[in-house]
Protein backbone atom coordinates (compact mmCIF):
# COMPACT_ATOMS: atom_id res chain seq x y z
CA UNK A 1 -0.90 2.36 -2.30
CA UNK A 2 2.23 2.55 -0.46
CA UNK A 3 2.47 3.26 3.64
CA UNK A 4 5.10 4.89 4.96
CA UNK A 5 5.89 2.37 7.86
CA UNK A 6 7.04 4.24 10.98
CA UNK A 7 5.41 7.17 9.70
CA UNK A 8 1.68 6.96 9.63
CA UNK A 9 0.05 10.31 10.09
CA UNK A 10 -3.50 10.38 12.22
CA UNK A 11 -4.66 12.30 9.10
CA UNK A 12 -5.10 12.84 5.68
CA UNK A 13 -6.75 14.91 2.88
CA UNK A 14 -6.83 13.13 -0.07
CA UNK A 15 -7.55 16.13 -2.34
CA UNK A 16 -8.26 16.36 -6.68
CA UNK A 17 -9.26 15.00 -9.00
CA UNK A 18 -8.76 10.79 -10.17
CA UNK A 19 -10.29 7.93 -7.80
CA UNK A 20 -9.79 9.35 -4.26
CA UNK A 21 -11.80 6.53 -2.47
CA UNK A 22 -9.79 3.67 -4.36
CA UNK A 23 -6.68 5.43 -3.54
CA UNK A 24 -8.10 5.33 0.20
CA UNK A 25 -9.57 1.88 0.37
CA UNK A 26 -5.75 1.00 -0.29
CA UNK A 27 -4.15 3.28 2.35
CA UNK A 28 -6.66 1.45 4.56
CA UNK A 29 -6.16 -1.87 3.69
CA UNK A 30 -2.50 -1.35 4.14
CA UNK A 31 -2.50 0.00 7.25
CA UNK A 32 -3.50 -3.22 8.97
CA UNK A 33 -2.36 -5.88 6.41
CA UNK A 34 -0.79 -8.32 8.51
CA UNK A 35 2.61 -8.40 6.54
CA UNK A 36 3.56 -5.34 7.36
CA UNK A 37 4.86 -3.97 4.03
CA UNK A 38 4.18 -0.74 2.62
CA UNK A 39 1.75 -1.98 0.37
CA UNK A 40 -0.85 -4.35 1.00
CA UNK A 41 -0.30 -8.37 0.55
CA UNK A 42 -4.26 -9.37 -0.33
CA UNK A 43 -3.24 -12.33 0.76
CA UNK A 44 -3.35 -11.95 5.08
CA UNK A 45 -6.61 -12.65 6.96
CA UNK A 46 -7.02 -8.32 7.35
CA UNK A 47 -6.56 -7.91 3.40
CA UNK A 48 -9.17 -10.91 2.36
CA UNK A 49 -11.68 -9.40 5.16
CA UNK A 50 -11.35 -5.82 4.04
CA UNK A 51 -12.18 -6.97 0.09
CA UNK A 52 -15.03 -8.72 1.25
CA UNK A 53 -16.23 -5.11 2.71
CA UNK A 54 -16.62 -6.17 5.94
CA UNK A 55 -13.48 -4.75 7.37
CA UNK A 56 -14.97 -4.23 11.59
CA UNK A 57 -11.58 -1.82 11.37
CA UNK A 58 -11.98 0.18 9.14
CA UNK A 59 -15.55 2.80 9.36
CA UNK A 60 -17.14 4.82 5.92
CA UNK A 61 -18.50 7.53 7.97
CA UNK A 62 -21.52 8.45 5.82
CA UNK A 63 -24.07 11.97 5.43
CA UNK A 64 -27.70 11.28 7.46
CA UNK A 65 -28.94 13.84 4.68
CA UNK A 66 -28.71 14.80 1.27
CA UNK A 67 -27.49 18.67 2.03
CA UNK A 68 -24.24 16.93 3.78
CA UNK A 69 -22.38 16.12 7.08
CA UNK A 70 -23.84 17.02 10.22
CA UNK A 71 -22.11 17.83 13.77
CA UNK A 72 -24.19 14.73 15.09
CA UNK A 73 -23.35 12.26 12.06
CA UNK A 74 -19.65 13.22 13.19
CA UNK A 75 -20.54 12.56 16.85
CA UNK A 76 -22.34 9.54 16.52
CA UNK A 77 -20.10 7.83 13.90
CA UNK A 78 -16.88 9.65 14.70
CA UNK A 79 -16.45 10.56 18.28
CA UNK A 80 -18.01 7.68 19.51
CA UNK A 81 -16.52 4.76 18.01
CA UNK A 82 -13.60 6.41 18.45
CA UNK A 83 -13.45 6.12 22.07
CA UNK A 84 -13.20 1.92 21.49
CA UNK A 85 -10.46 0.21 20.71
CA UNK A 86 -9.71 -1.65 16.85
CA UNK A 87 -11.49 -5.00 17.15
CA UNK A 88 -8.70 -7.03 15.87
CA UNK A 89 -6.09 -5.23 14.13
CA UNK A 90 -3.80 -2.65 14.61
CA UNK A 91 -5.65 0.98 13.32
CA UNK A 92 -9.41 2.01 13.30
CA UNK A 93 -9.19 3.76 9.90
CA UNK A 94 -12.44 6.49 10.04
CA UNK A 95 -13.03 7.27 6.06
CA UNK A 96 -14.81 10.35 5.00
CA UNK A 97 -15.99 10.65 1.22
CA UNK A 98 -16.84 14.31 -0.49
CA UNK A 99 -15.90 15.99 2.86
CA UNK A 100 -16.46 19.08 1.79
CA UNK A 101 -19.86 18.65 2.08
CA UNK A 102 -18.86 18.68 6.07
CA UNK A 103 -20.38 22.02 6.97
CA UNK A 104 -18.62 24.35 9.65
CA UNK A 105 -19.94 23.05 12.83
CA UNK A 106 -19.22 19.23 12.02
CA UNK A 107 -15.96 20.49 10.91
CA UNK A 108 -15.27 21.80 14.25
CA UNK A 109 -16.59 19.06 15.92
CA UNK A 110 -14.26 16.83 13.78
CA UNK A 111 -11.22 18.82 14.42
CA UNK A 112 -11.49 18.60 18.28
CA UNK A 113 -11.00 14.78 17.60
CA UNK A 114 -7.83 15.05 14.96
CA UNK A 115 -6.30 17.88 17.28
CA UNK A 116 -6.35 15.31 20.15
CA UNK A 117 -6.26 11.89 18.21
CA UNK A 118 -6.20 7.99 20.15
CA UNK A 119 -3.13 6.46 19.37
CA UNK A 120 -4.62 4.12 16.91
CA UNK A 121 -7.23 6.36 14.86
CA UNK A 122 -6.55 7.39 11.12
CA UNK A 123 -8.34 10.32 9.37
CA UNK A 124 -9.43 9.81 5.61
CA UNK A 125 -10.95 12.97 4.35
CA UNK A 126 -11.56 12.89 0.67
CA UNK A 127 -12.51 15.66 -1.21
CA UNK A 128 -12.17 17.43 -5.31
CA UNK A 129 -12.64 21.09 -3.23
CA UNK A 130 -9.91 21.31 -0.55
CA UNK A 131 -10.86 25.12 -0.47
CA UNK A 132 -14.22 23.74 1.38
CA UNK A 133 -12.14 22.71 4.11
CA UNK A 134 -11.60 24.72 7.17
CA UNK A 135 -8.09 26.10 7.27
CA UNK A 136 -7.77 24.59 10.79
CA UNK A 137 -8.87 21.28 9.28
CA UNK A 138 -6.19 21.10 6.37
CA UNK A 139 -3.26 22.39 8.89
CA UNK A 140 -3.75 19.26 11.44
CA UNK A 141 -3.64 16.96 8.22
CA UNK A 142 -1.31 15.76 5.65
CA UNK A 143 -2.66 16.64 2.32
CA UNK A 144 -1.96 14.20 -0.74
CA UNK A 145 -2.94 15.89 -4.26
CA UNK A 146 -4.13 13.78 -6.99
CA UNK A 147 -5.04 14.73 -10.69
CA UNK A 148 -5.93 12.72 -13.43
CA UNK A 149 -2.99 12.70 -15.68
CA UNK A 150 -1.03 12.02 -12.48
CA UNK A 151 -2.92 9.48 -11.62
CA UNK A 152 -2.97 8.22 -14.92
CA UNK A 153 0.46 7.58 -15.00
CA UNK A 154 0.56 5.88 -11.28
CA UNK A 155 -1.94 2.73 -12.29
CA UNK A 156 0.33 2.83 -15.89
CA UNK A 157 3.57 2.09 -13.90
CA UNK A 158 1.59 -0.09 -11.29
CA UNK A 159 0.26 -1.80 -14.49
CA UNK A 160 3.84 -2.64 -15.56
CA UNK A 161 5.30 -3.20 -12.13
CA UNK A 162 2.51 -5.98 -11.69
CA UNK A 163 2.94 -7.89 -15.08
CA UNK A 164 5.90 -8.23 -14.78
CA UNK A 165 5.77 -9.74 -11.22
CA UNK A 166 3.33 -12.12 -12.44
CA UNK A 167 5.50 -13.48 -15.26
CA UNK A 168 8.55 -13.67 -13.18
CA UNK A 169 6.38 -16.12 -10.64
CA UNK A 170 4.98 -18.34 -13.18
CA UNK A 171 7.88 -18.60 -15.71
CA UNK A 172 10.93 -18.23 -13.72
CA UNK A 173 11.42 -21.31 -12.41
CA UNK A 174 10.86 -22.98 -15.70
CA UNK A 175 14.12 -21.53 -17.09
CA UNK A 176 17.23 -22.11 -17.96
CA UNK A 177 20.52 -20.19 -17.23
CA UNK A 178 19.55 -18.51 -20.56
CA UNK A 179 16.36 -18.12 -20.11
CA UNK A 180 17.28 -16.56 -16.42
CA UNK A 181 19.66 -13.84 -17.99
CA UNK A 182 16.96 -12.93 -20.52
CA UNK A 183 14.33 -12.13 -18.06
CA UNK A 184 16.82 -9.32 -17.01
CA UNK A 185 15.95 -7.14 -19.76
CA UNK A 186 12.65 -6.54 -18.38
CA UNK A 187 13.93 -5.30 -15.21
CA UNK A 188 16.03 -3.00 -17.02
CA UNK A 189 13.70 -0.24 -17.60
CA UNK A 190 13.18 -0.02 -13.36
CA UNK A 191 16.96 0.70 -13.06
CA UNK A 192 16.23 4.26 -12.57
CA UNK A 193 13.39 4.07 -10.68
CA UNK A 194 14.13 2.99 -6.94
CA UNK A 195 10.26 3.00 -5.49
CA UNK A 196 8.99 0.72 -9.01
CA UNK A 197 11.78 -1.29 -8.22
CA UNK A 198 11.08 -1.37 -4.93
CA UNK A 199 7.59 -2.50 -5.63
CA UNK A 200 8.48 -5.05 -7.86
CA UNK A 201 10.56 -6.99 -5.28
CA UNK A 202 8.16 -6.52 -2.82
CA UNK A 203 5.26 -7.92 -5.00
CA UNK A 204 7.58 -10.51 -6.23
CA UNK A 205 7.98 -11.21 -2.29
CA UNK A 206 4.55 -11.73 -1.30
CA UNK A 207 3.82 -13.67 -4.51
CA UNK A 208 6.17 -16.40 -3.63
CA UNK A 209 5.46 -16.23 -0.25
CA UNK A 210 1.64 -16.76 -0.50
CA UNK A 211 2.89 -19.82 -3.18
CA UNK A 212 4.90 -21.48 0.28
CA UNK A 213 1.97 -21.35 2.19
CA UNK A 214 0.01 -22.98 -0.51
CA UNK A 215 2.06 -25.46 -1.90
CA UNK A 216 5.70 -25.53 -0.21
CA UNK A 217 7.55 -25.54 -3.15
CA UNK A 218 11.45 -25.76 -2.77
CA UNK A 219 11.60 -23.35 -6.01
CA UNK A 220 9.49 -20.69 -4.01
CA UNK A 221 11.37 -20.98 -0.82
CA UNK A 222 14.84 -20.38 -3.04
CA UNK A 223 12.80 -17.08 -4.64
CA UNK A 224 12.35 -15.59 -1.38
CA UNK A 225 15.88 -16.16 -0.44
CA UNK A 226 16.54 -14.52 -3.47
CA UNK A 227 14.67 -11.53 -3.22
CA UNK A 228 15.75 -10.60 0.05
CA UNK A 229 19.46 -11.01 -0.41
CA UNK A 230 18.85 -8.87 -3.52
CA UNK A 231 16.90 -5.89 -1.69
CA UNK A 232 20.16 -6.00 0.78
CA UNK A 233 22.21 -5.83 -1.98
CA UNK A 234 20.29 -2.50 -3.83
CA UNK A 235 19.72 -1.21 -0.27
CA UNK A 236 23.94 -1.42 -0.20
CA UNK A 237 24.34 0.24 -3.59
CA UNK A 238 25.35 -2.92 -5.44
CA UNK A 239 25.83 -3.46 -9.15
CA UNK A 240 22.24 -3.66 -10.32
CA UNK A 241 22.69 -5.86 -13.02
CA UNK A 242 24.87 -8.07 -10.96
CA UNK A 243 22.04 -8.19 -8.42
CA UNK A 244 19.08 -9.02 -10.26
CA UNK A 245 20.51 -11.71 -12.71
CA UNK A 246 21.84 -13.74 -9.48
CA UNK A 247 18.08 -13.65 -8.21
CA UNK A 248 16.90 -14.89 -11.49
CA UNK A 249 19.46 -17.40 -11.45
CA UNK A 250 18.70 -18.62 -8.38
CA UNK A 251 15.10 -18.66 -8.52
CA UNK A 252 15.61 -20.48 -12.05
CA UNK A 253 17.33 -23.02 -9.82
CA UNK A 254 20.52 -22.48 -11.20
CA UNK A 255 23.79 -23.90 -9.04
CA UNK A 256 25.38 -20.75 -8.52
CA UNK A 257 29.23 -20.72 -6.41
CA UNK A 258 28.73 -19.39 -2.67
CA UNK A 259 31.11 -16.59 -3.00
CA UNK A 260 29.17 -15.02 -5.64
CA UNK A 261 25.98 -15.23 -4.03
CA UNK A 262 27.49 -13.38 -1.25
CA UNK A 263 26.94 -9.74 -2.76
């Protein structure tokens, strides 16, 4: 799940049909990853706590009852913890499952703390029947529509983004100028897709990055060298093909003359 750094919205209605509490369990995680990428490292102390469950940032708000939210569930689990400060990180991320089973009154006692938000509070609110929600509700929010097929085809192209990640990391290296210049067909079908592409570097990133801290290895430090210089370069408009086969090059380890590294 990507965050739009710079951006972040007190906010949200995660509305349809697919896996609305994955998709916010990522948001969340995000949010107060400790890299400060738009998508989450799962490497940084905030990511490792938050898989563990344990997150003290992040709060499920949950029903007292079977028949739904009620004003004083929102009080006593909204409005209150509200009023303190994140324990460690960055944003106290409130999220509510099926919230259309939020009847009127906790609705209304929910808005009065998204109309006038603390700096640091983010609103989850995931439900398959936006039409429950109050029309006050939905305009203070930013409303992200999911459907299956959709959503279908996002964990596809995740699917793909992170396989090919993973091979890059563990055979890259390992290769010879040959070798290096073949692995560019496989980045050929992200040409046309800046945010995959995107993703992939970024991935790429944080999986050589998390092998530094582990191990220190020169090839790793050369990858992230690599990576960046090649985000600068797509960020500039350079020749894509140019771009990528000099970071596979160089990750590979191969001696490569100044002036062309230069994009």
């Amino acid at each position: 799940m990507r965050v739009p750094l710079g951006n972040v919205g007190h906010a949200y209605i995660f509305a349809g049909e697919g896996t609305l509490l994955a998709q916010a369990n990522a948001f969340a995680k995000a949010l107060n990853c400790l890299e400060g990428n738009e998508t989450p490292c799962d490497s940084c102390i905030s990511c490792r706590v938050f898989a563990s469950g344990n997150h003290p940032d992040t709060v499920y708000v949950t029903p007292s009852n079977a028949t739904g939210y009620s004003v004083e569930d929102v009080r006593n689990q909204v409005v209150k913890p509200m009023a303190t400060k994140p324990f460690s990180y960055r944003y106290k991320v409130f999220i509510l499952d099926n919230a259309e089973k939020l009847n009127h009154q906790a609705q209304n006692a929910l808005l009065k703390t998204i109309e006038e938000p603390a700096p640091y509070g983010v609103f989850l609110l995931l439900t398959p029947a936006i039409e429950a929600m109050l029309p006050t509700v939905i305009s203070r929010c930013v409303v992200v529509k999911y459907n299956s097929n959709a959503q279908a085809q996002i964990n596809e192209a995740d699917e793909a983004v992170q396989t090919l990640a993973r091979e890059v990391a563990e055979t890259a290296h390992k290769q010879d100028i040959l070798g290096a210049l073949a692995l560019y067909k496989k980045f050929e079908p992200f040409k046309e897709n800046k945010e995959s592409l995107q993703r992939l570097l970024d991935m790429l990133y944080t999986l050589y990055g998390k092998r530094i801290r582990e191990t220190g290895e020169a090839h790793a430090f050369r990858a992230t060298e690599a990576i960046m210089y090649t985000k600068q370069a797509l960020a500039a408009n350079g020749n894509f093909q140019l771009a990528i086969e000099l970071m596979l090059l160089k990750i590979c380890g191969c001696d490569i003359p100044q002036k062309v590294v230069e994009f």
